[in-house]
Protein backbone atom coordinates (compact mmCIF):
# COMPACT_ATOMS: atom_id res chain seq x y z
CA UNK A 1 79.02 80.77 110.81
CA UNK A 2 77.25 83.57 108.71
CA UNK A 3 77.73 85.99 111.40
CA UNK A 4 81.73 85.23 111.37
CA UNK A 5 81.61 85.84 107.40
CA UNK A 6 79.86 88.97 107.52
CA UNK A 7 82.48 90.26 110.42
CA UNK A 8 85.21 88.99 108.20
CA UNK A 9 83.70 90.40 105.02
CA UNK A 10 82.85 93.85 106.90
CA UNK A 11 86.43 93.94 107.97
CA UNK A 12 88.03 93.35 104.87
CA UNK A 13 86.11 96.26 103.31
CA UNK A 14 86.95 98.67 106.29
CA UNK A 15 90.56 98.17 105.27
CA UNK A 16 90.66 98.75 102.04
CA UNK A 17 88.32 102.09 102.42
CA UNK A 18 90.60 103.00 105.52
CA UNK A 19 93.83 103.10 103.11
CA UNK A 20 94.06 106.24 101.43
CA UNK A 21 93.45 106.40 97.40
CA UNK A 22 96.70 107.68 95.17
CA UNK A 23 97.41 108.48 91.82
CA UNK A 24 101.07 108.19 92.46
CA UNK A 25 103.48 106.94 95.46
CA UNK A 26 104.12 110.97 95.83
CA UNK A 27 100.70 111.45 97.52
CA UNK A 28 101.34 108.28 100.08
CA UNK A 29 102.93 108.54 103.28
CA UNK A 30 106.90 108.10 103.43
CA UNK A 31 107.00 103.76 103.95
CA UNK A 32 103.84 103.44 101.65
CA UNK A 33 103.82 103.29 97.74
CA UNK A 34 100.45 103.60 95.34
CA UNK A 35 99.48 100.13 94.73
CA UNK A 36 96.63 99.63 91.21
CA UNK A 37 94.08 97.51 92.63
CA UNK A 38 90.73 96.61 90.76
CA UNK A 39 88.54 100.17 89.63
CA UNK A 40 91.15 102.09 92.42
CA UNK A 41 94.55 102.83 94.09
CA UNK A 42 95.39 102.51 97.18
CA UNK A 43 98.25 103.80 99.59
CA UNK A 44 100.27 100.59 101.32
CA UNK A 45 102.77 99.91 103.28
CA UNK A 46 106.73 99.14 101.60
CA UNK A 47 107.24 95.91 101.44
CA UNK A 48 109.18 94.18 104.59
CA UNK A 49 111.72 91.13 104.57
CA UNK A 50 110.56 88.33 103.40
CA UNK A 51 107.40 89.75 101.72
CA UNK A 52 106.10 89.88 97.99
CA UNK A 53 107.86 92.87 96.11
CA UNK A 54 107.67 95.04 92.96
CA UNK A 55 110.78 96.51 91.22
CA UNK A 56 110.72 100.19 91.78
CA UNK A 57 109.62 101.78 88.19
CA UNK A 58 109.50 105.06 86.79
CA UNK A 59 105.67 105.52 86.66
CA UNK A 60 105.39 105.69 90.75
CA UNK A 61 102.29 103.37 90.79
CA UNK A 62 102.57 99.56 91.21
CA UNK A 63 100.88 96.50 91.04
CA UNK A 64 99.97 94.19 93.68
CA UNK A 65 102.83 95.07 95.41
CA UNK A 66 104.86 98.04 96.72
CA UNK A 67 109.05 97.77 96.10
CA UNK A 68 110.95 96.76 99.24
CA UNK A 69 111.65 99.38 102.28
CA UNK A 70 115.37 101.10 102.73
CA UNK A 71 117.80 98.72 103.67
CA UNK A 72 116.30 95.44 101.11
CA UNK A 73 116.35 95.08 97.39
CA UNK A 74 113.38 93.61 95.62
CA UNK A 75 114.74 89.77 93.80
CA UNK A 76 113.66 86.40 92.75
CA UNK A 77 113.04 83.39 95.41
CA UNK A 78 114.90 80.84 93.73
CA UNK A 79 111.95 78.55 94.92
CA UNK A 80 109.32 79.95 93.92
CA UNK A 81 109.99 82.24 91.22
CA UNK A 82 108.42 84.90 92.92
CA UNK A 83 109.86 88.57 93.99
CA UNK A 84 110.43 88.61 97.45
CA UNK A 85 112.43 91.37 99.74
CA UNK A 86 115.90 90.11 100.91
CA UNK A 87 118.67 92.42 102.96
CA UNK A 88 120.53 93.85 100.55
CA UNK A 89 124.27 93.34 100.34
């Protein structure tokens, strides 16, 4: 069981040191945005439909999530109250 946690635990940091670091969504690739995460920024992919989405702001940086990918807009799940990416119309 320890062995699994440390694999998990090694993997999750090899992610998040494999994304590159941003000061703004200009220096990520085209279908990434600059995501704030805790003492960094990271490069991540546009969100997809169906996932957790920011509202696309003037300061180029978000948090937690990245705005929605061409072709979906960024609203409120009725259900949950959270943002989520839905086709837009």
């Amino acid at each position: 069981m320890m062995k699994l946690l440390a694999l998990v635990c090694f993997a999750l940091v090899a992610k998040t040191f494999a994304q590159a670091r941003c000061g703004s969504s200009k220096q990520c690739a085209r279908e990434e945005c600059c995501v704030s995460l805790p003492y960094t920024s990271r490069c991540t992919p546009l969100a997809q439909n169906g996932s957790a989405c920011s509202l696309r702001n003037d300061l180029d940086i978000y948090e937690n999530n990245c705005p929605c990918t061409r072709g979906f807009a960024c609203r409120e799940n009725r259900d949950s109250s959270q943002m989520i990416c839905v086709p837009e119309a």
